[in-house]
Protein backbone atom coordinates (compact mmCIF):
# COMPACT_ATOMS: atom_id res chain seq x y z
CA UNK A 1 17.75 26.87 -0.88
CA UNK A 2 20.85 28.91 0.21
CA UNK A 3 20.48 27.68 3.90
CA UNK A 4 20.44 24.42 2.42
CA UNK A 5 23.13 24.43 0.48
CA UNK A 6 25.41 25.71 3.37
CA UNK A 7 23.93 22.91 5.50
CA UNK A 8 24.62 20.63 2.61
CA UNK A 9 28.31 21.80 2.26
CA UNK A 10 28.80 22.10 6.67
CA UNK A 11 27.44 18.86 7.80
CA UNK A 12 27.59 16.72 4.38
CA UNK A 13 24.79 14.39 6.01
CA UNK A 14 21.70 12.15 4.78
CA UNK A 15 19.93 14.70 6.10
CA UNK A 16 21.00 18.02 4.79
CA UNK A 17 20.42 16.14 1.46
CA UNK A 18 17.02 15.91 2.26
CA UNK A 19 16.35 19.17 2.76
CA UNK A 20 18.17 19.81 -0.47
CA UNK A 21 16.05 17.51 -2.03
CA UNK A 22 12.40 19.29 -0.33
CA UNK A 23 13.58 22.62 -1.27
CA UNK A 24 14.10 21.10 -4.93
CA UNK A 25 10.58 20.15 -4.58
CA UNK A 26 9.01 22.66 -3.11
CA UNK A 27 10.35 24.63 -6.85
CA UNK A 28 9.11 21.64 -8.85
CA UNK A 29 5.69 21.87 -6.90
CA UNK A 30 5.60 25.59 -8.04
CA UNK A 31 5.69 24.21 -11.76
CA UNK A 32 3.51 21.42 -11.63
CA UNK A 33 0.47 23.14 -10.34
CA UNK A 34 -0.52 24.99 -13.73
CA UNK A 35 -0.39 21.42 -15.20
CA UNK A 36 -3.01 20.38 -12.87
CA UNK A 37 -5.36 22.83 -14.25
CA UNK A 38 -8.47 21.77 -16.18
CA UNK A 39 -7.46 22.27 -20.45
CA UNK A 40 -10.80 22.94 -23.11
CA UNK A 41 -11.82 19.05 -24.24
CA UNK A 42 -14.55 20.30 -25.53
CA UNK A 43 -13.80 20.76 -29.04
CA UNK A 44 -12.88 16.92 -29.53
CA UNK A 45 -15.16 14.28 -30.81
CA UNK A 46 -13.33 11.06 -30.28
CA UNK A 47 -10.83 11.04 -27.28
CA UNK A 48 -8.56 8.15 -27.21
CA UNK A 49 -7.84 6.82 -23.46
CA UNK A 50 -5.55 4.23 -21.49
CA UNK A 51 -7.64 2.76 -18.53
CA UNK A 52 -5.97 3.55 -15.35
CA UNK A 53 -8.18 1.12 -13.19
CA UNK A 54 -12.10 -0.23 -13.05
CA UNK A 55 -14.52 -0.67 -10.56
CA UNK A 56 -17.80 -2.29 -10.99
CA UNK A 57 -20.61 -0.30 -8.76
CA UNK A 58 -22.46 -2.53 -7.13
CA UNK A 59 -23.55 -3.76 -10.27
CA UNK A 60 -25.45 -0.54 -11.07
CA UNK A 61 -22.72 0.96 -12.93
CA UNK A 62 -19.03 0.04 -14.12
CA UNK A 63 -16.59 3.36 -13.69
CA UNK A 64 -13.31 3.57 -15.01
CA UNK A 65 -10.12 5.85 -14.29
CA UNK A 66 -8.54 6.60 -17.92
CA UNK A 67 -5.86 8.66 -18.87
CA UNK A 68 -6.25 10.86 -21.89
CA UNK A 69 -3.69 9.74 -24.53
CA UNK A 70 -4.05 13.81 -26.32
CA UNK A 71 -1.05 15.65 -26.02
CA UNK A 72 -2.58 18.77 -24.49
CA UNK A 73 -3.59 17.13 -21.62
CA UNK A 74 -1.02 17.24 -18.79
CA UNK A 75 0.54 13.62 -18.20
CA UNK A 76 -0.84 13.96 -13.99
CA UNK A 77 -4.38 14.38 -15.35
CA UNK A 78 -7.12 11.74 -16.13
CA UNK A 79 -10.23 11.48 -16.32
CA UNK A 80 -13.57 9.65 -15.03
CA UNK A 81 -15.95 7.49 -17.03
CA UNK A 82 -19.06 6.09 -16.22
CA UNK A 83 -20.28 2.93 -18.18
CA UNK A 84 -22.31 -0.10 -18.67
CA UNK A 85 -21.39 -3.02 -16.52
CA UNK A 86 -20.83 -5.08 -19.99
CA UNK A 87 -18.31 -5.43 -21.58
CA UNK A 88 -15.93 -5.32 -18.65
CA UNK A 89 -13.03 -3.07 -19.25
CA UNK A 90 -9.72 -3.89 -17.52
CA UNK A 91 -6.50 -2.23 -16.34
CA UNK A 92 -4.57 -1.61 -19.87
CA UNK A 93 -7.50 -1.49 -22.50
CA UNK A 94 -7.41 1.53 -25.12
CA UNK A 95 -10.25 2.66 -25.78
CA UNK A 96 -11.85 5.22 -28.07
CA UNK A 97 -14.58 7.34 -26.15
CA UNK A 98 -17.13 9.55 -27.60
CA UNK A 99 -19.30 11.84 -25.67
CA UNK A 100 -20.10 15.21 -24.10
CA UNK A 101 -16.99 15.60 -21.43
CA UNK A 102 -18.20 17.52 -18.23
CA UNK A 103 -16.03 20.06 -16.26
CA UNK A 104 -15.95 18.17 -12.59
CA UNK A 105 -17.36 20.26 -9.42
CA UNK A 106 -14.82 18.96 -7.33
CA UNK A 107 -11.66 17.59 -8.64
CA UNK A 108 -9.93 15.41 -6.74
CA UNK A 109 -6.93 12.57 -6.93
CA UNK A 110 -6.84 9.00 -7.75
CA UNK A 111 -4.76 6.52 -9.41
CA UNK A 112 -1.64 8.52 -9.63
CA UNK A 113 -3.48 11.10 -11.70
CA UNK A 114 -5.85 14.51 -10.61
CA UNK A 115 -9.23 13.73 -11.96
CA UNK A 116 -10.86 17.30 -13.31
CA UNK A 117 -13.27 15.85 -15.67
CA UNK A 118 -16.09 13.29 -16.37
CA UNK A 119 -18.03 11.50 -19.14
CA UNK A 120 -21.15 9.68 -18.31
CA UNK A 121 -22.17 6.99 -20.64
CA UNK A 122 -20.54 7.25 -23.86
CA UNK A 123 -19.64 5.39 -26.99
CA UNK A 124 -16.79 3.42 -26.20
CA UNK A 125 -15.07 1.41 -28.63
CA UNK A 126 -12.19 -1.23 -27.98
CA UNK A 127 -8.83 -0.47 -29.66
CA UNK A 128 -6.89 -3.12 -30.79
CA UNK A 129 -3.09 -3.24 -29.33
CA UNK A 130 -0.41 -5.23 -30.83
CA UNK A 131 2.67 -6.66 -30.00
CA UNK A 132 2.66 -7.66 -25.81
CA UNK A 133 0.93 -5.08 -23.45
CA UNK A 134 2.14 -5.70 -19.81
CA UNK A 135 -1.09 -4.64 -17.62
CA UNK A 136 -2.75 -7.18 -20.00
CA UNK A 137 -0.42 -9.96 -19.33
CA UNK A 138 -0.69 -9.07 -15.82
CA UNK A 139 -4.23 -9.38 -16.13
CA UNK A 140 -4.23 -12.50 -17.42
CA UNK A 141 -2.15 -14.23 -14.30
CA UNK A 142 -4.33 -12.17 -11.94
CA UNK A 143 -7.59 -14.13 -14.15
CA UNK A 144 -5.86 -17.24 -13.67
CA UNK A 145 -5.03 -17.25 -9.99
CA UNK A 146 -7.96 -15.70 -8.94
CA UNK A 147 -9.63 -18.87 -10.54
CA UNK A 148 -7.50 -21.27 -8.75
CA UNK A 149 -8.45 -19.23 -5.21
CA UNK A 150 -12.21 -19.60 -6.43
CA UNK A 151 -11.71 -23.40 -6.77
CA UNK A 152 -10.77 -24.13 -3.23
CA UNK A 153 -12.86 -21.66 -1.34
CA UNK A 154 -15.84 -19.72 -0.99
CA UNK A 155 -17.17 -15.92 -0.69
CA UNK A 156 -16.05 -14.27 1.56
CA UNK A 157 -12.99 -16.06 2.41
CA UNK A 158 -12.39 -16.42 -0.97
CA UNK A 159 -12.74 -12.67 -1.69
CA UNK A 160 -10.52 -11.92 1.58
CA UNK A 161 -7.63 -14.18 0.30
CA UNK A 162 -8.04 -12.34 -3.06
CA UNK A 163 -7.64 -8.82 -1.50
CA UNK A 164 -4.69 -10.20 0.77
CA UNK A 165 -3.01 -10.91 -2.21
CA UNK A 166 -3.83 -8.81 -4.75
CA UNK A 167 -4.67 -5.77 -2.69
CA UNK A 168 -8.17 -5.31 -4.77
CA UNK A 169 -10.65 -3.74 -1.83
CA UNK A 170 -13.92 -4.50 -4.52
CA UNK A 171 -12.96 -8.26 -4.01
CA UNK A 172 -15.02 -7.69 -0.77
CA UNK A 173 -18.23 -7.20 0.33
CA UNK A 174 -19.24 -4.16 1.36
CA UNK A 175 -20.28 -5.53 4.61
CA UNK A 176 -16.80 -7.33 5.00
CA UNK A 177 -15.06 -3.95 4.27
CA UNK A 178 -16.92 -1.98 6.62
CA UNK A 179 -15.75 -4.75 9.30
CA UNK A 180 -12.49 -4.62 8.97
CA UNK A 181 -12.46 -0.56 8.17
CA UNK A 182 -13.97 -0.38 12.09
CA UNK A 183 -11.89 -3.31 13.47
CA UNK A 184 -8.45 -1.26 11.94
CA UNK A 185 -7.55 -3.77 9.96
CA UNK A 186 -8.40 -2.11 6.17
CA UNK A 187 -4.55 -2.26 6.34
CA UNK A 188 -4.64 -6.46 5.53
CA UNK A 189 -6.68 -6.07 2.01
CA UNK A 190 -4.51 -3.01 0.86
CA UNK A 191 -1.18 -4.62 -0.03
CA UNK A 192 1.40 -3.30 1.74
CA UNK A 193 4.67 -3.31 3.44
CA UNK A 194 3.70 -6.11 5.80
CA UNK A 195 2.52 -8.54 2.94
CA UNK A 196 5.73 -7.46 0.90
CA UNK A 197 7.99 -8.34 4.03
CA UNK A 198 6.30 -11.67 5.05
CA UNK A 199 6.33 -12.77 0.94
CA UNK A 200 9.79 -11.82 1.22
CA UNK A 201 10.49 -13.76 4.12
CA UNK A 202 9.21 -16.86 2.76
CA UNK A 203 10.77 -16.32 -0.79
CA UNK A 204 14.05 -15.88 1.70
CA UNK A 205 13.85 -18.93 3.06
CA UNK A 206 13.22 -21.06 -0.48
CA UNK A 207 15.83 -19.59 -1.81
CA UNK A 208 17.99 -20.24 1.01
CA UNK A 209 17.82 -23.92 -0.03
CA UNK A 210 19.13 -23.90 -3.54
CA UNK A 211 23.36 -24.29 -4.12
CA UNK A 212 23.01 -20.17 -5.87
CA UNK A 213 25.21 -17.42 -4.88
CA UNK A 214 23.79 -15.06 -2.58
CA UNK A 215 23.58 -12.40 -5.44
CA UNK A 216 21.67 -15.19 -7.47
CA UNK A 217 19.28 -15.52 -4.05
CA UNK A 218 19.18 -11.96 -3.60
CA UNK A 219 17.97 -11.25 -7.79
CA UNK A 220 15.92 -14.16 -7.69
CA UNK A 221 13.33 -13.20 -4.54
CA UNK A 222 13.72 -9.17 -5.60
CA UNK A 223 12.73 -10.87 -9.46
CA UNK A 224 9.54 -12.66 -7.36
CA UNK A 225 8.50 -9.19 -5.29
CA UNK A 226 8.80 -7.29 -8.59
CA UNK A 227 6.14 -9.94 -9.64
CA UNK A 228 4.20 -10.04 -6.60
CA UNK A 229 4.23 -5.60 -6.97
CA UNK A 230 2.77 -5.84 -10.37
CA UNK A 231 -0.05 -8.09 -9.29
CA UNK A 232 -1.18 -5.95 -6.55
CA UNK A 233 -0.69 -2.68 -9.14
CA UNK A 234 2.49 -1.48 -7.86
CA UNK A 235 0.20 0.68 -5.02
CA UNK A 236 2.42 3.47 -2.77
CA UNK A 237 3.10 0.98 -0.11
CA UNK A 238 4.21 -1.57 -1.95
CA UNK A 239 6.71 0.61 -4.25
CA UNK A 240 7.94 1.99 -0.65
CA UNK A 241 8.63 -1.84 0.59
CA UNK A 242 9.85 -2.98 -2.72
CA UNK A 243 12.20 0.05 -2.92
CA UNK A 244 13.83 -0.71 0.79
CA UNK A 245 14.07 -4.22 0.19
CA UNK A 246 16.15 -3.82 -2.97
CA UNK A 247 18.27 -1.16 -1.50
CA UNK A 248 19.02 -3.84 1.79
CA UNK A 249 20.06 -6.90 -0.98
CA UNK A 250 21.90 -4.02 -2.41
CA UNK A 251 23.59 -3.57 0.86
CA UNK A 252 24.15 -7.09 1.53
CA UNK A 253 25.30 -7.70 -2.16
CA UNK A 254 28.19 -4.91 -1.64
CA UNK A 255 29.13 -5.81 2.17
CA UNK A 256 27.78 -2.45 3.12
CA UNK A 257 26.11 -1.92 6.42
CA UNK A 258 21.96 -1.51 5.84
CA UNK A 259 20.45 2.04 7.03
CA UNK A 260 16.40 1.10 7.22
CA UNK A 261 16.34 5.18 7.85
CA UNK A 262 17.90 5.83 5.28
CA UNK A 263 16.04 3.72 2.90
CA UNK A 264 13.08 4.71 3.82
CA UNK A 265 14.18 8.26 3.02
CA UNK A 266 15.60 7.26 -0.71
CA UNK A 267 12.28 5.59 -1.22
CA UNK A 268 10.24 8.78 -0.57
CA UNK A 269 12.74 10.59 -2.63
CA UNK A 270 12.35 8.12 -5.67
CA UNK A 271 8.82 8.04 -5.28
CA UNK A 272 7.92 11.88 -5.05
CA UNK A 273 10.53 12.82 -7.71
CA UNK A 274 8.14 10.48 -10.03
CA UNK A 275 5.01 11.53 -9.08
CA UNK A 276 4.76 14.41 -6.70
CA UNK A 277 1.20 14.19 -6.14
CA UNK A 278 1.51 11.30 -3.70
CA UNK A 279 3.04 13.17 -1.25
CA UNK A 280 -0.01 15.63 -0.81
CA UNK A 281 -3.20 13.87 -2.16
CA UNK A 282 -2.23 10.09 -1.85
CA UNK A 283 -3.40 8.77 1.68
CA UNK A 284 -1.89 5.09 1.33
CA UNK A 285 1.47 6.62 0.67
CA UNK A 286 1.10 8.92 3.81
CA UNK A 287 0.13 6.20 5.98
CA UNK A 288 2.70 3.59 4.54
CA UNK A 289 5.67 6.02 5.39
CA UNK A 290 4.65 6.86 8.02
CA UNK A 291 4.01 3.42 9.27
CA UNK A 292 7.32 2.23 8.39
CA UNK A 293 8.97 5.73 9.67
CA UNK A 294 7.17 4.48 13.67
CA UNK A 295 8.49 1.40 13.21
CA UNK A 296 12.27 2.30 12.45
CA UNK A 297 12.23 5.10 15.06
CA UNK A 298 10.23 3.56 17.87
CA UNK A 299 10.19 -0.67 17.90
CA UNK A 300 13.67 -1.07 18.75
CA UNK A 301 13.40 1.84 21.54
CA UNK A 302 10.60 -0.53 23.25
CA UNK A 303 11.89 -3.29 22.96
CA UNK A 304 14.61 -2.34 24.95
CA UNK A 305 12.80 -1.90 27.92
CA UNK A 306 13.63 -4.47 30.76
CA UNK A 307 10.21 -5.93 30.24
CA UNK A 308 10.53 -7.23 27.16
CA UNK A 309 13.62 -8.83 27.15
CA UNK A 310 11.96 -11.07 30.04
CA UNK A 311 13.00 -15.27 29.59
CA UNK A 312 8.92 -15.21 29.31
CA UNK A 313 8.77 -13.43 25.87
CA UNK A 314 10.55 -16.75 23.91
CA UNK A 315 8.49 -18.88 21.20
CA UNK A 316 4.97 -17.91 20.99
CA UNK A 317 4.77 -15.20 23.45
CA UNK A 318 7.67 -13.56 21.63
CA UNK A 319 5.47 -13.22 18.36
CA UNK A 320 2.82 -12.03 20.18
CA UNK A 321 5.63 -9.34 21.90
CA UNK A 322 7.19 -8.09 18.23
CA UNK A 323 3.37 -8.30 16.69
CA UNK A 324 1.99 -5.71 19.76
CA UNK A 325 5.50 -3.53 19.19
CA UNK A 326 5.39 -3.30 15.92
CA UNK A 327 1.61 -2.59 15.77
CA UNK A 328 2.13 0.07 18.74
CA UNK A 329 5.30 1.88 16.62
CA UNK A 330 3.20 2.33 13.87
CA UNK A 331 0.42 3.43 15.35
CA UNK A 332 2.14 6.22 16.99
CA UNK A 333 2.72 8.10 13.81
CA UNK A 334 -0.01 6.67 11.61
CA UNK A 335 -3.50 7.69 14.03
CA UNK A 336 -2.80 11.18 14.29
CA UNK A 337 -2.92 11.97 10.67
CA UNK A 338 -5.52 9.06 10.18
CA UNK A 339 -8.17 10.91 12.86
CA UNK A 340 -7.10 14.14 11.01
CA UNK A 341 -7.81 12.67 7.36
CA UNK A 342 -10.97 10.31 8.73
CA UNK A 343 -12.26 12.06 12.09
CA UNK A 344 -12.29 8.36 12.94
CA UNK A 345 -10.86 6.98 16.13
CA UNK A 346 -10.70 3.12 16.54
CA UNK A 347 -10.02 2.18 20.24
CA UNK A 348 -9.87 -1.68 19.03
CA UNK A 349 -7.18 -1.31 16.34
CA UNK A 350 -3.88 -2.32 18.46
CA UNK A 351 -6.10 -5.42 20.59
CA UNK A 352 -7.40 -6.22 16.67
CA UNK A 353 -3.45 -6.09 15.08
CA UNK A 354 -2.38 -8.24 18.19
CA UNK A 355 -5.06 -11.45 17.28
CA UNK A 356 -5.02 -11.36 13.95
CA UNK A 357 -1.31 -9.90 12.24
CA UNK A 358 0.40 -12.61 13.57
CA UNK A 359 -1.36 -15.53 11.53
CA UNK A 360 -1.47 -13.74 8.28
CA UNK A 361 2.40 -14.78 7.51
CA UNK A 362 0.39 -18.46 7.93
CA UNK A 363 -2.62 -17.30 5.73
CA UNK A 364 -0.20 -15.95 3.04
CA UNK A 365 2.17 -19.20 2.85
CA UNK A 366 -0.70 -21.35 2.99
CA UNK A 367 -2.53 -19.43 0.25
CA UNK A 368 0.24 -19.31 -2.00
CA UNK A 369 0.91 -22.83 -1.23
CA UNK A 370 -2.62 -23.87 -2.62
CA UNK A 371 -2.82 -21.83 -5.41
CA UNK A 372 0.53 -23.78 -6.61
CA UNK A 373 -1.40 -26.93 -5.53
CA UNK A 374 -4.27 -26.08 -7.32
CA UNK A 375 -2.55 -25.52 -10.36
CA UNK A 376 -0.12 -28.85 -9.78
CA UNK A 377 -1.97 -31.05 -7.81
CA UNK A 378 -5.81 -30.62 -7.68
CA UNK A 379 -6.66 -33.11 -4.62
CA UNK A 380 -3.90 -31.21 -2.34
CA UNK A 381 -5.47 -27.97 -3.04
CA UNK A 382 -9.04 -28.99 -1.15
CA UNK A 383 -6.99 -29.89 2.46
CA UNK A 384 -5.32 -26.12 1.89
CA UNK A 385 -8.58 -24.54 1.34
CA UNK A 386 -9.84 -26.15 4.66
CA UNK A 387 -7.27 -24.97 6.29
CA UNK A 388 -7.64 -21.42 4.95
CA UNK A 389 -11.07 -21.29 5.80
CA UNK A 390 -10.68 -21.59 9.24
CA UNK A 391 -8.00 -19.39 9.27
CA UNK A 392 -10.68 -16.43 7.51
CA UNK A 393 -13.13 -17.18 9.15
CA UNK A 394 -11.50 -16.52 12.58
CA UNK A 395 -10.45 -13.27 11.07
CA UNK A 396 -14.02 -12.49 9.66
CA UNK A 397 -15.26 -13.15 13.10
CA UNK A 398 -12.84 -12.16 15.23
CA UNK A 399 -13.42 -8.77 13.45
CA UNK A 400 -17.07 -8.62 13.76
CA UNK A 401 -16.80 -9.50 17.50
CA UNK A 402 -14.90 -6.96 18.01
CA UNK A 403 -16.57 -3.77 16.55
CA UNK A 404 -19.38 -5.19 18.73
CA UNK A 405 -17.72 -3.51 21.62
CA UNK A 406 -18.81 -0.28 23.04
CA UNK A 407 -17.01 2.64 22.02
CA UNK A 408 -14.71 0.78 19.55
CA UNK A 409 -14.92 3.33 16.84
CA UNK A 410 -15.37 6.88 17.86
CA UNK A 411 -15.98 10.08 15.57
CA UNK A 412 -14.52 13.86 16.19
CA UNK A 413 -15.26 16.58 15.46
CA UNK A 414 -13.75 18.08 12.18
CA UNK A 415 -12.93 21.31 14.25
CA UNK A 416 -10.35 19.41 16.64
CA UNK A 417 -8.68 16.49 14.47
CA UNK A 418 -6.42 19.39 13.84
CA UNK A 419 -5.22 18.91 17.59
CA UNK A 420 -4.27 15.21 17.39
CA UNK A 421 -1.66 16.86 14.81
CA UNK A 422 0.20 18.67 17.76
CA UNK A 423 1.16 15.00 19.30
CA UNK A 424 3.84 14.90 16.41
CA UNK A 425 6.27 17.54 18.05
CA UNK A 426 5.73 16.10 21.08
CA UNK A 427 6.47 11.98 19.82
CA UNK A 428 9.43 13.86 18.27
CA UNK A 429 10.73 15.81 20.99
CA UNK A 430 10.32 12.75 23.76
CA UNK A 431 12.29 10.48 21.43
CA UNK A 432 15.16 12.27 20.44
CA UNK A 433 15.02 13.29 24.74
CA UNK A 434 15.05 9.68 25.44
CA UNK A 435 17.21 8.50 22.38
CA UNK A 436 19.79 10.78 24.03
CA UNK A 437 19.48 10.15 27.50
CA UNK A 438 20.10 6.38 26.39
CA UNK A 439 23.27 6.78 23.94
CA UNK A 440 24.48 8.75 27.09
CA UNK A 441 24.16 5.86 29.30
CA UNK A 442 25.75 3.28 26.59
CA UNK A 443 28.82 5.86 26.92
């Protein structure tokens, strides 16, 4: 902390706040730990809980995530229930559980919360909430679109559309899941920062047409993504997008010039200073950071290579150009720590990204289009659905074709993922060596 205070007070950079900030955290880490520790439950009879999430078990079984409303419990724990499938709890619900609670073998994370306990089949009863409860309401508009979706098209493309909007993986199949886990594209039904940019792009351009102000423009989409966040349950990656995109109308709202580095580094800092669990035990907000960290650093560094900026690469060919650098800048930070968490390697994913990211900006207008159809016009609704059917179905099977391939998923060995982790000094090292070498040639 002393070396980073004298950084701090030397260079007065981004940066030496940052390491300000991490030696803050590493402190707060310290303190947090004892609250992670399992407290004596035993002793209570009736244990009143807020439900985190649900997931129905292949019908078998319906499990819930709840957080423990006693005060002795620490506010990062929750715990696990197992349950009928009927009645179907949602997101929200209070409920009043009765049973023997279990010590877990393994704890482990979920939901924002460390899970050290479980209770398997109790007496639940529903508590009645007054007044307006917002994970209710949102449950509600979820109900309601997810029945105008189900009135244009069928399973699966009508669980696939639900997932790409509302980022709910037990909308699909298992089979479907599997597919698109192999073909590298598990990314497209876990809302992130690529659904939150292309909604914001279209938003962007409805707004453009109405006489507002551009603060007006700029409060009314960031009103929209706060809507389109809560829908898909305000998950790591889309906080991280949600943050950066407020913090660039910001910029553009104050005629200040927009830093995508450092936004992404105030989002991290917002979202670890809330919960600093995500940063060790939450995989989706590893891989969304450090997604979006490959594609600040790296896209613009290859697509200033004399190939790209060929006459060839205009219209189509120059989506297909930005879809296979973007892809690659991710993936050069993202499938190191993914083979290290997973022991997975997909060979496929960047040929997979190239066919299929660049229609879902089409799939998402289009669905979003005929769910407003649906709900206004009925008739023009069907010729949407049509359209999004072929547009799922060539994902669906361009997917399946694909992990059909020899060698496109490979496993390693638990005892060497820990290698792939050494690229990261190296991806480093190279790109502040050619980062250099090219601000010295600007000069």
């Amino acid at each position: 902390m002393v070396v980073a205070v004298v950084y701090l007070l030397v260079r007065k950079s981004i940066w030496s706040i940052a390491l300000f900030c991490f030696c803050l955290g590493a402190v707060r880490w310290l303190l947090i730990q004892p609250q992670l520790k399992p407290v004596n439950l035993n002793n209570l009879t009736n244990l009143e809980v807020v439900v985190l999430s649900t997931e129905n078990k292949n019908g078998q079984y319906q499990q819930l995530i709840a957080k423990p409303l006693n005060k002795t419990v620490s506010k990062y724990q929750a715990i696990l229930i197992r349950t009928e499938c009927y009645p179907v709890y949602e997101k929200g619900n209070r409920l009043l559980v009765k049973g023997e609670i279990e010590l877990l073998k393994k704890s482990f994370y979920s939901h924002n919360s460390w899970i050290n306990f479980e209770l398997n089949w109790p007496e639940i009863q529903l508590v009645p909430q007054n007044g307006f409860s917002f994970w209710l309401s949102v449950n509600k508009i979820k109900k309601y679109l997810t029945a105008q979706i189900n009135f244009v098209l069928k399973e699966p493309q009508a669980g696939f559309l639900r997932s790409l909007l509302f980022g709910r993986r037990s909308n699909l199949s298992q089979e479907i899941e599997e597919v698109l886990d192999k073909a590298g594209l598990s990314h497209l039904v876990a809302v992130s920062g690529l659904h939150l940019s292309l909604v914001s792009a279209i938003l962007l351009n409805l707004f453009s047409i109405l006489p507002l102000s551009r603060q007006l423009k700029s409060g009314g989409v960031l009103g929209c993504l706060l809507c389109f966040a809560a829908l898909a349950d305000f998950t790591p990656s889309v906080m991280r997008s949600l943050i950066m995109t407020a913090i660039m109308f910001l910029a553009i709202g104050l005629f200040r010039i927009y830093s995508s580095l450092t936004s992404w580094l105030v989002a991290a800092l917002i979202m670890v200073f809330i919960n600093p669990l995500v940063l060790f035990f939450d995989l989706g907000f590893q891989l969304s950071f450090l997604a979006a960290l490959g594609i600040i650093l790296f896209y613009p560094l290859l697509k200033q290579q004399n190939f790209w900026q060929s006459e060839i690469f205009t219209g189509a060919a120059g989506i297909l150009r930005d879809t296979l650098l973007i892809s690659l800048s991710s993936l050069i930070l993202v499938s190191p720590w993914l083979i290290f968490k997973t022991t997975k390697v997909t060979t496929i994913a960047l040929l997979s990204n190239i066919l299929v990211v660049p229609i879902i900006s089409w799939v998402l207008m289009l669905g979003l289009a005929t769910i407003a159809a649906a709900i206004i016009l009925p008739p023009l609704a069907w010729l949407g659905g049509f359209m999004l059917n072929i547009l799922l179905s060539y994902i669906i099977t361009i997917s399946q074709l694909l992990i059909s391939l020899p060698g496109a998923q490979l496993y390693i060995s638990p005892q060497l993922t820990g290698l792939f982790l050494l690229t990261y000094p190296v991806v480093f090292w190279l790109y502040y060596k050619y980062r250099k070498q090219k601000v010295f040639i600007s000069t």
